[in-house]
Protein backbone atom coordinates (compact mmCIF):
# COMPACT_ATOMS: atom_id res chain seq x y z
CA UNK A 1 93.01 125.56 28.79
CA UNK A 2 92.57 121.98 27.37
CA UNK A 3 92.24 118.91 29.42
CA UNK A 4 91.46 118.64 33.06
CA UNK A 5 93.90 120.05 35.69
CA UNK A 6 96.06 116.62 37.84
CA UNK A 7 95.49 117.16 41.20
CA UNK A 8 96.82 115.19 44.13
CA UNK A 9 94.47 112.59 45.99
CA UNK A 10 95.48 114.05 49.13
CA UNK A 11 93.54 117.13 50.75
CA UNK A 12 95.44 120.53 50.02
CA UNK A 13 96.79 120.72 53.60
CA UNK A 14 97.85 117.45 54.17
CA UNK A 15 99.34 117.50 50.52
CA UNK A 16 101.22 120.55 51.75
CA UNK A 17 102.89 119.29 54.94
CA UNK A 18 104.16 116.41 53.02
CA UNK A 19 105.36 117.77 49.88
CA UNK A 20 108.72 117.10 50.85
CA UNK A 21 108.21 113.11 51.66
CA UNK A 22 106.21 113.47 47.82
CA UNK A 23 109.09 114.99 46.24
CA UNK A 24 111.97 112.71 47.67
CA UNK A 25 109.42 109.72 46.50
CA UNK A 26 109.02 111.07 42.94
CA UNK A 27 113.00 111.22 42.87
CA UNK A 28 113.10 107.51 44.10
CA UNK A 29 110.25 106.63 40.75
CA UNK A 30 112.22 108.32 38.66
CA UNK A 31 115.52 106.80 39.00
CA UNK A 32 113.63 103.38 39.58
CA UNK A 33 112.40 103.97 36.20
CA UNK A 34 115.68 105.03 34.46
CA UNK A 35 118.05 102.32 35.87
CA UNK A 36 115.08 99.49 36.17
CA UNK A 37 115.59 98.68 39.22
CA UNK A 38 113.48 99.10 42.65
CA UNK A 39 114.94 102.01 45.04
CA UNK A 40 115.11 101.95 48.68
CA UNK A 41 116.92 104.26 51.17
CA UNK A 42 117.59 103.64 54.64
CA UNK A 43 119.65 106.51 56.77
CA UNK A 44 119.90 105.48 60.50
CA UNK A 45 121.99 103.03 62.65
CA UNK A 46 121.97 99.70 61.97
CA UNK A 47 120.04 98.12 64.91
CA UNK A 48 117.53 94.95 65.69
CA UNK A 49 114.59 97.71 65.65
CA UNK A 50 115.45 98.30 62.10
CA UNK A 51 114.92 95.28 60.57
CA UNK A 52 111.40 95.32 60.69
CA UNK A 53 111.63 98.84 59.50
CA UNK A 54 113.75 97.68 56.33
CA UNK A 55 111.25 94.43 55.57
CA UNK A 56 108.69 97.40 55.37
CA UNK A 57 110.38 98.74 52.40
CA UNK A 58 110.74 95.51 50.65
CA UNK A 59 108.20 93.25 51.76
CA UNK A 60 106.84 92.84 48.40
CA UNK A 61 109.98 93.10 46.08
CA UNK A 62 110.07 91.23 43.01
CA UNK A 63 113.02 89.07 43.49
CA UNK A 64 113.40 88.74 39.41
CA UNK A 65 114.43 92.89 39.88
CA UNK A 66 117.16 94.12 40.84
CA UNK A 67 117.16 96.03 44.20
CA UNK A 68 119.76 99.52 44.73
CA UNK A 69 119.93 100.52 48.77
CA UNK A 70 121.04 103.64 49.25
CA UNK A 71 122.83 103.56 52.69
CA UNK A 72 123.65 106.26 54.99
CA UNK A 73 124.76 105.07 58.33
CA UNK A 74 127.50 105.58 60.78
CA UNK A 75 127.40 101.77 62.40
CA UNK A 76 125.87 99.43 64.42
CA UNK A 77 125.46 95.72 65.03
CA UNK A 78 127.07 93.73 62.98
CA UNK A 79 124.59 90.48 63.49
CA UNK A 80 121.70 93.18 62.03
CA UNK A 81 123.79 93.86 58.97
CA UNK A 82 123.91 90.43 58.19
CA UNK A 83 120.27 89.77 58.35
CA UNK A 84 119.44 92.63 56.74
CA UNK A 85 122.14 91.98 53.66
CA UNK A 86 120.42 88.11 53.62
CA UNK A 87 116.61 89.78 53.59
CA UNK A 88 117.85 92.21 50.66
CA UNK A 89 118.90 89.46 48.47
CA UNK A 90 116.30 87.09 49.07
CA UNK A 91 114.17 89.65 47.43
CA UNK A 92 116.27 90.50 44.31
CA UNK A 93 118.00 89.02 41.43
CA UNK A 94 120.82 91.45 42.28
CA UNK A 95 121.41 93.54 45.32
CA UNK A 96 123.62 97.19 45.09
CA UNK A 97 124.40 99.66 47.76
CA UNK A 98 124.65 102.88 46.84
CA UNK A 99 126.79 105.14 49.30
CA UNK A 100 126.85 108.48 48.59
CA UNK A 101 128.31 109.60 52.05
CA UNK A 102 129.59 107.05 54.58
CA UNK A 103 128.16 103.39 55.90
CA UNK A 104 130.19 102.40 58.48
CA UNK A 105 131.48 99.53 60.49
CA UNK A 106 127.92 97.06 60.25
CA UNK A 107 126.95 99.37 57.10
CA UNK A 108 130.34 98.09 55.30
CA UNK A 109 129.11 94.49 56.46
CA UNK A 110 125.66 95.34 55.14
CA UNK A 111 127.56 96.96 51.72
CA UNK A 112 129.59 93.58 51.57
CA UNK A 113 126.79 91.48 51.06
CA UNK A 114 125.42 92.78 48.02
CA UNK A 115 127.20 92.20 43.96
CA UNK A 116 128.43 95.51 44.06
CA UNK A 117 128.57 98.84 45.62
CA UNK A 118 128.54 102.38 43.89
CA UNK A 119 130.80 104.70 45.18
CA UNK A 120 131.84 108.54 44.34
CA UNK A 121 134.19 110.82 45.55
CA UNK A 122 133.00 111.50 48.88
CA UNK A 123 131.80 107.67 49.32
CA UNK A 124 133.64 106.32 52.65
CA UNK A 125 132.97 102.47 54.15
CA UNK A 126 135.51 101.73 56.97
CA UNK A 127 136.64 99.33 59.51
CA UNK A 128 134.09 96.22 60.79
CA UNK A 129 134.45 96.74 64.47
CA UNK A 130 131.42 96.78 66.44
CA UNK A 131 129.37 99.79 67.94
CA UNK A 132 127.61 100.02 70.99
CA UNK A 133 124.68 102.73 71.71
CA UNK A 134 125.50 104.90 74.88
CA UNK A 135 122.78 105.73 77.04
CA UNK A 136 123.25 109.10 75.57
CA UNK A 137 122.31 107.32 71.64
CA UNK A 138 125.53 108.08 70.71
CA UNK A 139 127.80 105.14 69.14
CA UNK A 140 131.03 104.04 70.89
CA UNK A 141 133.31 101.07 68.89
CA UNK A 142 134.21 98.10 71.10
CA UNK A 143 137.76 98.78 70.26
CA UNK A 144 137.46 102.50 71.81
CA UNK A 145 135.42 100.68 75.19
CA UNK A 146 138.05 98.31 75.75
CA UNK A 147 141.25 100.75 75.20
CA UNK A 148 139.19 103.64 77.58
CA UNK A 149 138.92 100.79 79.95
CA UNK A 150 142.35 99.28 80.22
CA UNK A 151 144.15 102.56 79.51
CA UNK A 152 141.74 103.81 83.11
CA UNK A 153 143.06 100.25 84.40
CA UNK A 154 146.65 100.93 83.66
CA UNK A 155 146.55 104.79 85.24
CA UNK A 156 145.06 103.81 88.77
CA UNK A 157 147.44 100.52 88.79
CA UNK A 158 150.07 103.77 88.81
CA UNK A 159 147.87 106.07 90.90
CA UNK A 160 145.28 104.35 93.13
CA UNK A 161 143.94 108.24 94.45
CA UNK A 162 142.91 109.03 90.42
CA UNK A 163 140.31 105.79 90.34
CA UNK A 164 137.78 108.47 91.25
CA UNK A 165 138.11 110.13 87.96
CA UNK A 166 138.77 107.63 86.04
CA UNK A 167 135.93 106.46 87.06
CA UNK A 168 133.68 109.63 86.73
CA UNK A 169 134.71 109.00 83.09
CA UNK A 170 133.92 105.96 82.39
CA UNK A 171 129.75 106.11 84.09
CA UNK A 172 128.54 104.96 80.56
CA UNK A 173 130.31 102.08 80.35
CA UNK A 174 129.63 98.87 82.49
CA UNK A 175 131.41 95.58 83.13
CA UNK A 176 128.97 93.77 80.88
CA UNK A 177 129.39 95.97 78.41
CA UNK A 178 133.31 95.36 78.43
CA UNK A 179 132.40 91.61 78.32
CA UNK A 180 130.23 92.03 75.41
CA UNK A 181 132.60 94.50 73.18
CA UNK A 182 135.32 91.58 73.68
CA UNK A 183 133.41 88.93 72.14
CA UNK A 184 131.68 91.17 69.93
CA UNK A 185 135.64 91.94 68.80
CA UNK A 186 135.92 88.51 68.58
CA UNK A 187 133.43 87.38 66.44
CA UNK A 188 135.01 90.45 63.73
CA UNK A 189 136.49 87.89 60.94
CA UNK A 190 133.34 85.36 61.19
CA UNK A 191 130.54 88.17 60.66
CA UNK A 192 133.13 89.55 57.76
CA UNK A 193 132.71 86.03 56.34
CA UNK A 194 129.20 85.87 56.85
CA UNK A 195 128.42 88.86 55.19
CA UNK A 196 130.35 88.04 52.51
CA UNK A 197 128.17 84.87 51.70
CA UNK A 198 125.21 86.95 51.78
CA UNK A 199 125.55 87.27 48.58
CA UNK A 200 124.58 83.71 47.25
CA UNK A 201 126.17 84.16 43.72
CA UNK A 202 129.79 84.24 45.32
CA UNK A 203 131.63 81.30 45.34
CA UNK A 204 133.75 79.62 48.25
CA UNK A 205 137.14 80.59 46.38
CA UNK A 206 135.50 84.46 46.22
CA UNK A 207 134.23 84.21 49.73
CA UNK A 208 138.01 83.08 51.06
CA UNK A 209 139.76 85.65 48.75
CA UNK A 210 137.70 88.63 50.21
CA UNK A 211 137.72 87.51 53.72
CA UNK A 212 141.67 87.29 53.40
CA UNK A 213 141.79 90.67 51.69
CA UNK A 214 139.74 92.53 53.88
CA UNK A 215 140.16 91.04 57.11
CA UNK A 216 143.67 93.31 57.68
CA UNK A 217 142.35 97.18 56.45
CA UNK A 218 138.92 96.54 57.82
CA UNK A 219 139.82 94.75 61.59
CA UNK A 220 143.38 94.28 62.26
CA UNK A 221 145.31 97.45 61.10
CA UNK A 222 142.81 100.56 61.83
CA UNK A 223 143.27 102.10 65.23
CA UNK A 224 140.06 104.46 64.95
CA UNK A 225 136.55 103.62 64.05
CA UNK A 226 136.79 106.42 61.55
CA UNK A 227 139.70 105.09 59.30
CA UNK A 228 138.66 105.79 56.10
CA UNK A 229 138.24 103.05 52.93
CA UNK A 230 136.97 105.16 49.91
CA UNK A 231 137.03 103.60 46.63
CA UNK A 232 141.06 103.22 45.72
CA UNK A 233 141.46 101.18 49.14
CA UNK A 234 138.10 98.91 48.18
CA UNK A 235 139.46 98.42 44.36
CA UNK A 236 142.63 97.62 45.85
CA UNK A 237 140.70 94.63 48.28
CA UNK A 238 138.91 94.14 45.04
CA UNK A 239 135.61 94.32 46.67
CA UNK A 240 133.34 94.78 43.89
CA UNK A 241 132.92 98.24 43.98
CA UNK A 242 131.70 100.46 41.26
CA UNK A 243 133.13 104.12 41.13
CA UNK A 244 130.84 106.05 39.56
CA UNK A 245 131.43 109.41 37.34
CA UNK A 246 129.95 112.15 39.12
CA UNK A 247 129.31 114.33 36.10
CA UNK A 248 127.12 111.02 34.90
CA UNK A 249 123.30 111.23 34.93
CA UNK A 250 122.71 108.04 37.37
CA UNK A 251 125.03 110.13 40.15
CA UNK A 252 123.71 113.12 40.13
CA UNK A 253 120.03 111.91 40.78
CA UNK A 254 122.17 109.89 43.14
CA UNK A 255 123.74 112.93 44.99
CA UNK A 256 120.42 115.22 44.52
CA UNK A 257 118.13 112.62 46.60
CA UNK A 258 121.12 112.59 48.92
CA UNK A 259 120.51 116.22 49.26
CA UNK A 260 117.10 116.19 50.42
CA UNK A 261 117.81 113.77 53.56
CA UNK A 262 120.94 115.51 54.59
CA UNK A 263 118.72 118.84 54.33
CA UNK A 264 116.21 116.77 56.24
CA UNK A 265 118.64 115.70 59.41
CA UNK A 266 116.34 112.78 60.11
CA UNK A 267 116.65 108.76 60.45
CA UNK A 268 114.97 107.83 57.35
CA UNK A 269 113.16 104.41 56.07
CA UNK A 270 112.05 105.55 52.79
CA UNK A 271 110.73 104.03 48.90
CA UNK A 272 108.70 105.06 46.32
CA UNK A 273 105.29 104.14 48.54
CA UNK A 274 106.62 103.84 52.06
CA UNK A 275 108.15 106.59 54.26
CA UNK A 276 109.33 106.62 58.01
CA UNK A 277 110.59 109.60 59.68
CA UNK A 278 111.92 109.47 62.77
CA UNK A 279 114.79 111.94 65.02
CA UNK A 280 117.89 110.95 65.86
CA UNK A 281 118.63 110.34 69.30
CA UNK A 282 118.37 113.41 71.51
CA UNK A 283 116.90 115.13 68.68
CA UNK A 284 113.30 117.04 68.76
């Protein structure tokens, strides 16, 4: 045999318990390399305790290369989508989210903010309205909070004896939290418009045109958090969305890395040199 034998740096064990995390990371260099661009993935909710998470991945970007997020997320906070899409672009001379599954009320604020988004066939963004974490870690929308509550109202106005149940039902939810899905409902259209002019190379004329065609499929019309707005609703917005061909080489690296942290079942903060793991909620 010529040459010397590559071996990791790491010991054989630890090398071993990790090979996963070293495989996903070799996928991330290798598309970095073939579309020239750095690569960053972030599956979780959107939350304030992710943001320092996300600067971790991009602390030291070079803001004269282009930056692709791949985004997995079912919602969050809208204010932390915001920052987020601002901290992305400040470190890029373009920003694109990749969505190979679903992001979600704050993750389609987060996806608004860059110059474009990639989507496929099974891609899914959706309505803007606000989530709330139950004390359970599951997400509830603050249009689904404040129809539970004044539907409950409604039925003991008609049957004071049922306000036990009703409230039975409702232990999760408290008055504050009522107060806060209001304004949070509230404040819909201006963090739609803010995330819109994360992107600094929109114009005002782009940032009114958007905000006027979004502002009825993602907040006023949907009745469920889980309305769907794949590609041929986004086109039709004419958010600049990309839909990509899935038989083309960029998508199915795309969809293969997508594999691996849907096999995985984990939040994930992940580049080429940084990795956090964590469960989700109620998880081991």
């Amino acid at each position: 045999m010529d040459g010397p034998i590559s071996l990791p740096e790491q010991s054989p064990l630890y090398h071993a318990e990790q090979a996963d995390r070293y495989d996903r990371q070799n996928l991330i260099a290798a598309y970095q390399e073939r579309f020239d661009c750095r690569l960053i993935v972030v599956v979780d909710y959107i939350f304030p305790y992710g943001v320092t998470l996300f600067e971790e991945l991009i602390y030291d970007a070079d803001p004269e290369r282009d930056l692709h997020l791949l985004l997995s997320t079912p919602g969050g906070d809208g204010e932390t989508a915001v920052r987020l899409a601002r901290s992305a672009q400040a470190r890029c001379r373009e920003l694109t989210v990749i969505v190979p599954d679903m992001a979600k009320s704050a993750g389609t604020l987060l996806a608004l903010g860059a110059h474009r988004i990639l989507m496929g066939p099974t891609s899914d963004l959706g309505p803007v309205d606000p989530q709330f974490q139950l004390p359970d870690g599951s997400l509830a929308s603050a249009k689904s909070i404040i129809a539970a509550v004044d539907e409950a109202s409604k039925r003991v106005q008609e049957a004071p004896d049922t306000y036990p149940i009703h409230a039975a039902l409702l232990t999760d939810v408290t008055a504050l939290m009522v107060q806060q899905a209001r304004a949070a409902l509230a404040r819909s259209e201006d963090l739609l418009e803010e995330a819109l002019r994360s992107n600094p190379d929109r114009t005002e004329a782009q940032i009114g045109s958007l905000r006027k065609a979004l502002a009825d499929p993602l907040i006023g019309k949907p009745q469920s958090h889980d309305a769907i707005f794949g590609v041929r609703e986004a086109e039709a917005a004419r958010v600049p969305v990309v839909q990509v061909d899935p038989r083309s080489e960029q998508w199915q690296i795309i969809w293969r890395l997508w594999a691996k942290y849907f096999a995985l079942g984990k939040r994930v903060y992940e580049g080429e040199r940084v990795s956090k793991v964590m469960a989700w909620p109620g998880q081991q």
